[in-house]
N, C-alpha and C. Protein backbone atom coordinates (compact mmCIF):
# COMPACT_ATOMS: atom_id res chain seq x y z
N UNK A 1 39.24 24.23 10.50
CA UNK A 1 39.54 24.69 9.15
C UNK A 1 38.56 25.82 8.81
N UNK A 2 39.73 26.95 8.19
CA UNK A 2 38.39 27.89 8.12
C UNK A 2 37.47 28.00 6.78
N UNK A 3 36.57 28.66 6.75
CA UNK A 3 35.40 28.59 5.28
C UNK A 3 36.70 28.87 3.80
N UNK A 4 37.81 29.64 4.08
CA UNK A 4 38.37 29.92 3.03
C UNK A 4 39.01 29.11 2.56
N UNK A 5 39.96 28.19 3.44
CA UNK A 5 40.87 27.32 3.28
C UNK A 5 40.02 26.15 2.26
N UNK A 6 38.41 25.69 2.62
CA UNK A 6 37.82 25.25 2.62
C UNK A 6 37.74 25.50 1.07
N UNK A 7 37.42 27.19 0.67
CA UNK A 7 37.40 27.07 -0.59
C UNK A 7 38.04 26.90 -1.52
N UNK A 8 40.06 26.85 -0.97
CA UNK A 8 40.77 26.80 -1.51
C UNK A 8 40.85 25.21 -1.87
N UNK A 9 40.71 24.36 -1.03
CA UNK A 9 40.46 23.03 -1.30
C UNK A 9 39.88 23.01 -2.38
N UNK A 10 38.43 23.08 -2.26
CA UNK A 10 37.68 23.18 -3.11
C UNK A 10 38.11 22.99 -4.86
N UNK A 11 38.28 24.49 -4.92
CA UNK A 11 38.80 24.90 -6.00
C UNK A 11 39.86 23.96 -6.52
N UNK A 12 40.91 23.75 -6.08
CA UNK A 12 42.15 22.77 -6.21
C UNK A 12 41.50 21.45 -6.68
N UNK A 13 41.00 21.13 -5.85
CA UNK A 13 40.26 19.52 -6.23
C UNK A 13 39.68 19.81 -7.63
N UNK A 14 38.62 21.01 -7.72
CA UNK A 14 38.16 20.90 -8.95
C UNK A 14 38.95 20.89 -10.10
N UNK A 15 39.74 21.75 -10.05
CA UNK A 15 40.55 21.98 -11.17
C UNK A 15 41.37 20.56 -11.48
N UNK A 16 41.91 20.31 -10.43
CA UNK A 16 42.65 19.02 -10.52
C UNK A 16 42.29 17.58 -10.85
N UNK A 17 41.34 17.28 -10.24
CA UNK A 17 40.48 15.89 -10.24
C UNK A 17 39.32 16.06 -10.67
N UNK A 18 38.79 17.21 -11.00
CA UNK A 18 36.89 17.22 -11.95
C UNK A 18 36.93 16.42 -13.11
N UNK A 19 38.01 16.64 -13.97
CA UNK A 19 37.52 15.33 -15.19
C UNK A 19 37.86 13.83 -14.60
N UNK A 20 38.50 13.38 -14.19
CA UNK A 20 38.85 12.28 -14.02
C UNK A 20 37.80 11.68 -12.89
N UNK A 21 37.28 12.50 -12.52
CA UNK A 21 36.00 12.16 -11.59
C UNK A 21 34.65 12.36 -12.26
N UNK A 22 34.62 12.78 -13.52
CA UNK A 22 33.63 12.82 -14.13
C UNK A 22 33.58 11.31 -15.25
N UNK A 23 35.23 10.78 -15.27
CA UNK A 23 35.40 9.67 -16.36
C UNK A 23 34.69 9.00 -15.62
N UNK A 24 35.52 8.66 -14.00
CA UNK A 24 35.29 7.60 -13.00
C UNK A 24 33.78 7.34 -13.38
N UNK A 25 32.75 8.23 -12.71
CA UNK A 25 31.62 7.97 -12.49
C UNK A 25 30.96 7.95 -13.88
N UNK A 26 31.03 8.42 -15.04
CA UNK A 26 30.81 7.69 -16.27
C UNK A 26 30.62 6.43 -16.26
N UNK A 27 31.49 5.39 -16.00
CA UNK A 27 31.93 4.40 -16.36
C UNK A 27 31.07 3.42 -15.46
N UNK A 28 30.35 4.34 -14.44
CA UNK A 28 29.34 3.14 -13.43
C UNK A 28 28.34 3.92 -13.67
N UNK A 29 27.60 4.83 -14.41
CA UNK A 29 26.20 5.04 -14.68
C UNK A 29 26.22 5.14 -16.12
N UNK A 30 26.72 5.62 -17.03
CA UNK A 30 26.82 5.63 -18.32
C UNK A 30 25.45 6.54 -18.81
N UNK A 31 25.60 7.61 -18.30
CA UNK A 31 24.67 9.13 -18.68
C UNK A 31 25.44 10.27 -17.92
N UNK A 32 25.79 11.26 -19.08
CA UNK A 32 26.15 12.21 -18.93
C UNK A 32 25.46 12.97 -17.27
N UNK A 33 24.14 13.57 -17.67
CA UNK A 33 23.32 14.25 -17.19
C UNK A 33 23.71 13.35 -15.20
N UNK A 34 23.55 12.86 -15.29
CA UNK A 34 23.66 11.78 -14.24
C UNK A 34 25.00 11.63 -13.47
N UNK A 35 26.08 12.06 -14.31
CA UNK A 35 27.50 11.47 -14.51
C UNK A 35 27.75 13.17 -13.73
N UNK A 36 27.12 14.82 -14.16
CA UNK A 36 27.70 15.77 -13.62
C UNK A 36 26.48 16.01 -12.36
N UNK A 37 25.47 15.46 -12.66
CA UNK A 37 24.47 15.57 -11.00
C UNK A 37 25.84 15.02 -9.97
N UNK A 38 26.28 13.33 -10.05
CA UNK A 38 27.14 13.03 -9.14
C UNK A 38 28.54 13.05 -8.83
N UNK A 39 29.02 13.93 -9.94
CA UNK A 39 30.12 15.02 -9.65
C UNK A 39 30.15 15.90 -8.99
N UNK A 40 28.73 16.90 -8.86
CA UNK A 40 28.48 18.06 -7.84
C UNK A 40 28.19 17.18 -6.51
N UNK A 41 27.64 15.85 -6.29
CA UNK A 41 27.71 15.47 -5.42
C UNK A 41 28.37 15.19 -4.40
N UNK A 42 29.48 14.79 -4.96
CA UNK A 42 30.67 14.42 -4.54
C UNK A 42 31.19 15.42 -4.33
N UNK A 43 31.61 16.49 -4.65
CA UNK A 43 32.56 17.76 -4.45
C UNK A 43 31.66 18.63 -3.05
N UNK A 44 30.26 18.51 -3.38
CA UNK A 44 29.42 18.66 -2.10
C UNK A 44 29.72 18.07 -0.85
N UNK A 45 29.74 16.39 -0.94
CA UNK A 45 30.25 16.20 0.63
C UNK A 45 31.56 16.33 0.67
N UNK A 46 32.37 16.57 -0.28
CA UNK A 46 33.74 16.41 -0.09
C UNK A 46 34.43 18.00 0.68
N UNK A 47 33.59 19.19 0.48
CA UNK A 47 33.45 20.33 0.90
C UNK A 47 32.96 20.36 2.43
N UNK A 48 31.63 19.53 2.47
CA UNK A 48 30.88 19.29 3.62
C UNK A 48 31.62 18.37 4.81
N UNK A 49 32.19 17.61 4.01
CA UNK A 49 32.98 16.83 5.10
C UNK A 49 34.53 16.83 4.85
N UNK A 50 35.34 18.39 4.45
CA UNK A 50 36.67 18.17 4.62
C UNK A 50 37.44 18.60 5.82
N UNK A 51 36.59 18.93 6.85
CA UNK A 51 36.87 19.00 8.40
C UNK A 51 37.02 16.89 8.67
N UNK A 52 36.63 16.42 8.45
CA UNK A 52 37.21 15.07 8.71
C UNK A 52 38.05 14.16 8.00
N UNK A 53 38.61 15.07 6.89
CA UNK A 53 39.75 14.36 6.05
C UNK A 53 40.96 14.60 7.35
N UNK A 54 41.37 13.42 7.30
CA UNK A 54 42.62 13.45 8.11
C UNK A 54 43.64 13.75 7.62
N UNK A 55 44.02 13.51 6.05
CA UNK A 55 45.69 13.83 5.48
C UNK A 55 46.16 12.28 5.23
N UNK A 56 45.55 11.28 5.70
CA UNK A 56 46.53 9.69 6.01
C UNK A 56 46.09 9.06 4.36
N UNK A 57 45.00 10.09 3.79
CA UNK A 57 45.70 9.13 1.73
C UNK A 57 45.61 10.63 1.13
N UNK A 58 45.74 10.91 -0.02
CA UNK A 58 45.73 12.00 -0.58
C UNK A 58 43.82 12.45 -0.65
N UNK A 59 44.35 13.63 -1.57
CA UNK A 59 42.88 14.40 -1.62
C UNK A 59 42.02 13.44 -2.74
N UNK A 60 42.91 13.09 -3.57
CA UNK A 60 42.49 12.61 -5.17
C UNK A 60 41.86 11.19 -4.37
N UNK A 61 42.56 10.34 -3.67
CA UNK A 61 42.22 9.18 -2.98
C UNK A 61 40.85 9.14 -2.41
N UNK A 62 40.72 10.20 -1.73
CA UNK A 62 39.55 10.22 -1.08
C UNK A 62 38.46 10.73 -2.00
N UNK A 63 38.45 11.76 -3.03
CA UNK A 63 37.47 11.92 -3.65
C UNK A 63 36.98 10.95 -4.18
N UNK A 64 37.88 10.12 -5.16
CA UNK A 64 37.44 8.60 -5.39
C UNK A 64 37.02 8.01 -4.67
N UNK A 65 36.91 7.70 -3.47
CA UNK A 65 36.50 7.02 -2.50
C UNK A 65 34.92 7.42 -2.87
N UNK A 66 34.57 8.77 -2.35
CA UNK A 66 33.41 9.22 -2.19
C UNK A 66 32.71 9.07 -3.14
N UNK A 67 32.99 9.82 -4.91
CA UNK A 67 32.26 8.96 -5.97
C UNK A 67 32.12 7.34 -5.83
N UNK A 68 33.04 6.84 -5.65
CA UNK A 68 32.91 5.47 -5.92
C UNK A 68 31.47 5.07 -5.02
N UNK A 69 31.57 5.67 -4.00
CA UNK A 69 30.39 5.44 -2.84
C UNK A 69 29.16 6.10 -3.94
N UNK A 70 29.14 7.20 -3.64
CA UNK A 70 28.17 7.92 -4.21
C UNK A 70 27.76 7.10 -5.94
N UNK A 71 27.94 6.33 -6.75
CA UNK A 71 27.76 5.78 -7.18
C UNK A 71 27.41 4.44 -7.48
N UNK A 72 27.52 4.27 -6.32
CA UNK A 72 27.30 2.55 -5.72
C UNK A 72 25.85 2.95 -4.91
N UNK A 73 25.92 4.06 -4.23
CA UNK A 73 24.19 4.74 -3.95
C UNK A 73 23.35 4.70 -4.53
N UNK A 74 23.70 4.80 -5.81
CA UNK A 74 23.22 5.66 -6.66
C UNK A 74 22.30 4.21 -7.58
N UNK A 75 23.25 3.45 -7.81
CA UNK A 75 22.91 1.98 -8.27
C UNK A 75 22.46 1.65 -7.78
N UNK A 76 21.84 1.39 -6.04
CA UNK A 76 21.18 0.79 -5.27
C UNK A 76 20.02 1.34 -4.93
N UNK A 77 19.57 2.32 -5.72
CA UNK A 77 18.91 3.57 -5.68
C UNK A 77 17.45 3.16 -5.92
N UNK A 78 16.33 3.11 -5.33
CA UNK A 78 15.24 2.47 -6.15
C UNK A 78 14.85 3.64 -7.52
N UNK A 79 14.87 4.78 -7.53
CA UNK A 79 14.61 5.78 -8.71
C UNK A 79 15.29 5.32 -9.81
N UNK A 80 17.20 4.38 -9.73
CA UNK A 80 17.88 4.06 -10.81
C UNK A 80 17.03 2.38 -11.05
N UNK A 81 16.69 1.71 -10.29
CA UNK A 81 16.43 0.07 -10.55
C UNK A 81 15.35 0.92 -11.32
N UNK A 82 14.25 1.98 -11.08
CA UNK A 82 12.84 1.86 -11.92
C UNK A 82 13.43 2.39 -13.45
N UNK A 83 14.15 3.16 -13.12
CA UNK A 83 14.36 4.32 -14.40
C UNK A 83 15.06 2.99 -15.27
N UNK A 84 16.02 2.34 -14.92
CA UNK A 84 16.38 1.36 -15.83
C UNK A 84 15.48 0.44 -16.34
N UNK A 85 14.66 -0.44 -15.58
CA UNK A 85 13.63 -0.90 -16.18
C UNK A 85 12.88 -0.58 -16.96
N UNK A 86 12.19 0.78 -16.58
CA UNK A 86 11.65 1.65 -17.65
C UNK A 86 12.70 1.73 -19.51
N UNK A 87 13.95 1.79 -19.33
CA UNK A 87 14.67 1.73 -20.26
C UNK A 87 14.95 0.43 -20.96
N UNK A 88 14.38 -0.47 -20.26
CA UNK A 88 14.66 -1.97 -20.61
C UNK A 88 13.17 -2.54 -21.24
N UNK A 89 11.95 -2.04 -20.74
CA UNK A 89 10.64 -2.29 -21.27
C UNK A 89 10.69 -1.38 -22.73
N UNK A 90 10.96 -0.14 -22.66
CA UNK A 90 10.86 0.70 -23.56
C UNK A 90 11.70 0.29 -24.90
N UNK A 91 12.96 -0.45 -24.60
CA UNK A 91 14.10 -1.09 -25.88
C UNK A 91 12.84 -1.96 -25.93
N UNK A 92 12.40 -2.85 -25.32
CA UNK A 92 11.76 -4.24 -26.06
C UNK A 92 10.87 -3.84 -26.79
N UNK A 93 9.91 -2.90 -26.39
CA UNK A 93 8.75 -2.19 -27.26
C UNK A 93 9.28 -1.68 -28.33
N UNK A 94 9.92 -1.20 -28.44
CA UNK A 94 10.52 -0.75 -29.76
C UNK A 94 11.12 -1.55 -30.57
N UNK A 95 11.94 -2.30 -29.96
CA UNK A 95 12.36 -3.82 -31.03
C UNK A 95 11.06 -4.60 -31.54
N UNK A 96 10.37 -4.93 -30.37
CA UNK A 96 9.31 -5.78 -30.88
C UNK A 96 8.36 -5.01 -31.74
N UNK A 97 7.81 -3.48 -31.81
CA UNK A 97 7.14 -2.75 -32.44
C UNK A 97 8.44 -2.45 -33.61
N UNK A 98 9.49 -2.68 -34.12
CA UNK A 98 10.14 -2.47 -35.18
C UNK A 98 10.29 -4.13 -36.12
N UNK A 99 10.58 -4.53 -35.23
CA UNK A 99 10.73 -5.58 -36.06
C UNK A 99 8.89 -6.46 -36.08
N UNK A 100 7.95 -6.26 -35.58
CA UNK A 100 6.55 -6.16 -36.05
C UNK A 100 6.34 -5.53 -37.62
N UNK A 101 6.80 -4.21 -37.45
CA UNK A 101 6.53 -3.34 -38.28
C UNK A 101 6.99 -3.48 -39.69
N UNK A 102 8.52 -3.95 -39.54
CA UNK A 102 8.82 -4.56 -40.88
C UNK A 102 8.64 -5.59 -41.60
N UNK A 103 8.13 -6.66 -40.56
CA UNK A 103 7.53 -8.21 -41.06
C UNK A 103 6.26 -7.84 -41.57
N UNK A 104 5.50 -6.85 -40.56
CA UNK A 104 4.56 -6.60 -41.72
C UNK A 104 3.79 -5.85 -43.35
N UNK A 105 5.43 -4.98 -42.92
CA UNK A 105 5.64 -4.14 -44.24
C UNK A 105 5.99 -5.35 -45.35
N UNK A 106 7.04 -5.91 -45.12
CA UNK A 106 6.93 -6.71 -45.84
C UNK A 106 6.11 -7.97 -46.53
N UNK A 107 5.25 -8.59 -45.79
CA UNK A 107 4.08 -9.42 -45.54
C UNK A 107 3.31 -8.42 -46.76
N UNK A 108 3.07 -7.16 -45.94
CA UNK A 108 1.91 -6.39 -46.80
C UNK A 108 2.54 -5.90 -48.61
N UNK A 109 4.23 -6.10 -48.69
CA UNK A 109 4.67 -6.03 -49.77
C UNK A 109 4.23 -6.78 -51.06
N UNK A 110 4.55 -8.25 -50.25
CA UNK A 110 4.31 -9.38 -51.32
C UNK A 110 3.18 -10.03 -51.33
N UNK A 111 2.29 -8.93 -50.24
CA UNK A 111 0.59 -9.67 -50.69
C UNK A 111 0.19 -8.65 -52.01
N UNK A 112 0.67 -7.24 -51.91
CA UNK A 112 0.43 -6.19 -52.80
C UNK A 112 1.03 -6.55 -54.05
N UNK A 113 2.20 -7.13 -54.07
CA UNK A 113 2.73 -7.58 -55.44
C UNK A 113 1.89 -8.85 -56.08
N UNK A 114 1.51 -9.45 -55.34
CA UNK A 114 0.37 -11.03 -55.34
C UNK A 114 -0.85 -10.40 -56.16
N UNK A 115 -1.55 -9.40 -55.55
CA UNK A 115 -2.93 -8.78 -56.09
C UNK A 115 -2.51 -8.05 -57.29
N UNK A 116 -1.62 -7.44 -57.33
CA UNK A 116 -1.59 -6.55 -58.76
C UNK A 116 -0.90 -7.78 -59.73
N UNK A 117 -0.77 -9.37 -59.63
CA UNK A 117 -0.82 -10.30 -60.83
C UNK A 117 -2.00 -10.48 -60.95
N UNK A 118 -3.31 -10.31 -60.11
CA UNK A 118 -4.34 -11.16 -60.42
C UNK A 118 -4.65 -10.45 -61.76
N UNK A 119 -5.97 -10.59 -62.30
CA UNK A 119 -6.89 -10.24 -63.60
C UNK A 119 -7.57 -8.76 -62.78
N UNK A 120 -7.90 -7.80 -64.08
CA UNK A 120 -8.33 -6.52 -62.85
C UNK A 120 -9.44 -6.87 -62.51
N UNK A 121 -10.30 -7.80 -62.74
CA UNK A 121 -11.70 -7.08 -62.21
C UNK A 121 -11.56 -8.12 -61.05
N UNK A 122 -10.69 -8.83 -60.44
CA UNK A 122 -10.65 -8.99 -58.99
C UNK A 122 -9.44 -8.98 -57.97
N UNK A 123 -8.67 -8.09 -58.98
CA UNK A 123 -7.88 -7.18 -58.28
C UNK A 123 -8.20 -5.60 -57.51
N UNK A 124 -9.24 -5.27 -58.75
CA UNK A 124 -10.01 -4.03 -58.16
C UNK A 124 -11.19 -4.39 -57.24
N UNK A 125 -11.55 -5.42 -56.98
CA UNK A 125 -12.30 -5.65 -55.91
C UNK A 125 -11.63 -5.90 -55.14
N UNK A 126 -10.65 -6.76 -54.92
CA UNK A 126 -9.85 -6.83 -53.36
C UNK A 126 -9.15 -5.30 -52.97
N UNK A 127 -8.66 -4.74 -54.10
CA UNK A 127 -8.27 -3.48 -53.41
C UNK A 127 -9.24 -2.75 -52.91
N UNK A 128 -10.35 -2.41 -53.78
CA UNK A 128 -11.59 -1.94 -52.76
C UNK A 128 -11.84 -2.21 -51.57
N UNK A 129 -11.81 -3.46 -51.62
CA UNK A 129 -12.28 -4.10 -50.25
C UNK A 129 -11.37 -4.31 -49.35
N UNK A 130 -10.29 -4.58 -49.16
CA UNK A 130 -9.03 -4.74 -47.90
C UNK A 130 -8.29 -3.73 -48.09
N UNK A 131 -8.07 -3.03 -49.04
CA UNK A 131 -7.20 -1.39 -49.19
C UNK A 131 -7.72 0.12 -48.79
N UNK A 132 -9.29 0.19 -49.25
CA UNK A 132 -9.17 0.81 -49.45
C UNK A 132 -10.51 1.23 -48.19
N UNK A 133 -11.11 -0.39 -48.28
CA UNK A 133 -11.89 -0.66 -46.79
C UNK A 133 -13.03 -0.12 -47.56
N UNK A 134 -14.21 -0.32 -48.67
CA UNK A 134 -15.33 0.22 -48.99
C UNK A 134 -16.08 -1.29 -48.91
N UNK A 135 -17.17 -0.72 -48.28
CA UNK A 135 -18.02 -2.20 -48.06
C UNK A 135 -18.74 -2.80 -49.64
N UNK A 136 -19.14 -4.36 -49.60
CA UNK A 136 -19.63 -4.60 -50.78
C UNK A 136 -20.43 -4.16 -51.46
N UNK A 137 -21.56 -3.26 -50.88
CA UNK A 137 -22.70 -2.53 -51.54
C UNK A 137 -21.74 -1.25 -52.22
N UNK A 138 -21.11 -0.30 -51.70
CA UNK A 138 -20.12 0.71 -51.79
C UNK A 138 -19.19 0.01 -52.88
N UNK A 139 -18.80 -1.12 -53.52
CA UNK A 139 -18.10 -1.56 -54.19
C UNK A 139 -18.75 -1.56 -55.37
N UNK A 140 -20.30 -2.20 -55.36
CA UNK A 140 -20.88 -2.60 -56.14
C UNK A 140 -21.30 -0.95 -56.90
N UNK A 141 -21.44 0.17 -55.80
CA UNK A 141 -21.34 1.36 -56.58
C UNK A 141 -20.65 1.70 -57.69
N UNK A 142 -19.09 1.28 -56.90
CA UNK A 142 -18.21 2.24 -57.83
C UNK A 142 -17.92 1.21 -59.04
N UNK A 143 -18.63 -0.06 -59.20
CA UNK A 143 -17.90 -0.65 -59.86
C UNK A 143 -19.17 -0.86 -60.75
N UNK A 144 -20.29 -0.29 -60.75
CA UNK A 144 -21.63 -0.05 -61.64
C UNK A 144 -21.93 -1.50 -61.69
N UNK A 145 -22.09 -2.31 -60.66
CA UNK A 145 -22.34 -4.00 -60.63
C UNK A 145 -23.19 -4.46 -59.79
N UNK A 146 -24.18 -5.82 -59.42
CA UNK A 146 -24.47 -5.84 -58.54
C UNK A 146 -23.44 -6.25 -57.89
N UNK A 147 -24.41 -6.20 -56.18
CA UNK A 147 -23.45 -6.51 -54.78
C UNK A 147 -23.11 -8.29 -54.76
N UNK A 148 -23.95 -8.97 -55.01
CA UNK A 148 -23.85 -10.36 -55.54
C UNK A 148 -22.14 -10.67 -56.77
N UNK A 149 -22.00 -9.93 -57.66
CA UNK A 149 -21.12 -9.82 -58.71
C UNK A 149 -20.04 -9.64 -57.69
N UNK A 150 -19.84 -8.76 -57.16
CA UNK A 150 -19.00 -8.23 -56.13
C UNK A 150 -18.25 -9.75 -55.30
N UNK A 151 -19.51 -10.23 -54.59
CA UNK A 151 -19.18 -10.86 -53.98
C UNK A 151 -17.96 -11.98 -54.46
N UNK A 152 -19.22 -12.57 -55.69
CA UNK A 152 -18.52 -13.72 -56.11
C UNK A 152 -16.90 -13.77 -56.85
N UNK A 153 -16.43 -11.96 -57.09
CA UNK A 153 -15.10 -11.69 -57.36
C UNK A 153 -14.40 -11.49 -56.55
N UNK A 154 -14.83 -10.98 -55.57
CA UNK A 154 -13.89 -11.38 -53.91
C UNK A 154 -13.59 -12.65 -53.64
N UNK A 155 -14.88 -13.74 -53.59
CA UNK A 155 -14.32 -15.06 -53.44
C UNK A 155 -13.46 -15.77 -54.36
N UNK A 156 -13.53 -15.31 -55.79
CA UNK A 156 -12.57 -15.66 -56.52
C UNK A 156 -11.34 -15.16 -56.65
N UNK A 157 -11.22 -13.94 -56.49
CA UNK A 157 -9.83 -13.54 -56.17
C UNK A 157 -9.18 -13.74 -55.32
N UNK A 158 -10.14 -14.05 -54.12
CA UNK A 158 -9.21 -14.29 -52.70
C UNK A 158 -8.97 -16.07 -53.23
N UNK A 159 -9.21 -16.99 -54.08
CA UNK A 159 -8.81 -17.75 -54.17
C UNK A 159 -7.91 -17.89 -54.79
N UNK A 160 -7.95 -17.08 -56.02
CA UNK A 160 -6.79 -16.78 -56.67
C UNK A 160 -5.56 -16.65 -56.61
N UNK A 161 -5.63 -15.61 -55.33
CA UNK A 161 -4.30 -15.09 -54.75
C UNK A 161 -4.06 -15.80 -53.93
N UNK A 162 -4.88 -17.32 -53.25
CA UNK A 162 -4.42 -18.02 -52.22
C UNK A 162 -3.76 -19.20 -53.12
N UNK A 163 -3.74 -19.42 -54.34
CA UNK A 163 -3.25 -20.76 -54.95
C UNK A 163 -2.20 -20.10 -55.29
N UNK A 164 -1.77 -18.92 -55.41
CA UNK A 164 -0.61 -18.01 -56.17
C UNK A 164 0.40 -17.74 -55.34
N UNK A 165 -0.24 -17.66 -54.15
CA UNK A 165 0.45 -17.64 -52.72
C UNK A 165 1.21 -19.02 -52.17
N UNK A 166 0.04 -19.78 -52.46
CA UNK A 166 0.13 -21.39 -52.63
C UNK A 166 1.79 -21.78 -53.24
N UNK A 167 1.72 -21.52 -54.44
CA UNK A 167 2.44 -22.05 -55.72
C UNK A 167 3.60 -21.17 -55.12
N UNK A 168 4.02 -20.19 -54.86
CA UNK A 168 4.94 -19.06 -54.71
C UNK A 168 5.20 -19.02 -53.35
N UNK A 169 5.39 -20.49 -52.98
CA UNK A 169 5.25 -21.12 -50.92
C UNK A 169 5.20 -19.47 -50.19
N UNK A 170 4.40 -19.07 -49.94
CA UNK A 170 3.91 -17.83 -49.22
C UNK A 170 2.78 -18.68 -48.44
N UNK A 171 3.15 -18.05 -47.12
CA UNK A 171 1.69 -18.38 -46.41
C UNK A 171 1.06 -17.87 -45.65
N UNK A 172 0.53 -16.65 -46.47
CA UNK A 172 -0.15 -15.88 -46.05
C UNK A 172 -1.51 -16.05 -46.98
N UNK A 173 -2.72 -16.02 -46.04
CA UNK A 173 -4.08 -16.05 -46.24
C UNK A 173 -4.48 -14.45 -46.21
N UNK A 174 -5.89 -14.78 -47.40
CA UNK A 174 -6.73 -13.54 -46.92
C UNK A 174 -7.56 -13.63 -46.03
């Protein structure tokens, strides 16, 4: 067979069977990018090896054949077992870092709604102190008090908000 005939094949196949060989192999990797890499694949050996098509099923028959192969490669592939895994660690991290994220948005909702019932002067000390992260001496600054005063409104508010938490079945501690 000569190089031309070769391209006339070619061409024919493409035109004829390129989408339906692009569905095929869709449907066993499910990525585009992936789906036209092993479309050129296939039309590659199918070019490369149409000196051994005999004629005994059609052209369309055999291209299928070859994706179907070339995709069953492709699955057995150690680059596809890692790359999927990689895609399978990466969903869990993200589920587990999303749904983390909102239990604790929320958590951090109804502890924030909890502190702004208390009384202010140990509401403004817990926000100082777990919000806003200023240590008790640094509290006792801004709050023109001693560090002792400080203290003993932290321990009371954090009790505060733990009987309120208590009463309002929340169980979350400070």
């Amino acid at each position: 067979m000569t190089e031309d005939e070769k391209d006339v094949y070619l061409n024919e196949a493409m035109e004829q069977h390129g989408d339906y060989l692009k569905r095929l192999i869709f449907t066993y990797v499910k990525d585009i990018q992936k789906t036209e890499d092993l479309v050129q694949e296939v039309f590659m050996k199918f070019y490369n090896n149409l000196h051994r098509f005999e004629g005994r099923s059609s052209i369309k028959t055999y291209l299928y054949r070859i994706a179907v192969n070339e995709c069953q490669n492709y699955l057995k592939s150690w680059h596809y077992r890692k790359l999927e895994m990689t895609e399978k660690i990466k969903t869990w991290k993200k589920r587990d870092g999303l749904e983390a994220d909102y239990i604790q948005k929320e958590q951090n909702q109804t502890i924030g709604e909890l502190v702004n019932k208390l009384p202010v002067k140990y509401r403004e000390v817990i926000w100082l102190h777990y919000y806003i992260e200023l240590t008790i001496p640094e509290i006792a600054d801004v709050l023109k008090c001693s560090a002792n005063t400080v203290k003993t409104r932290l321990a009371r508010g954090r009790k505060l908000a733990k009987i309120t938490i208590e009463e309002g079945h929340y169980e979350y501690e400070y």
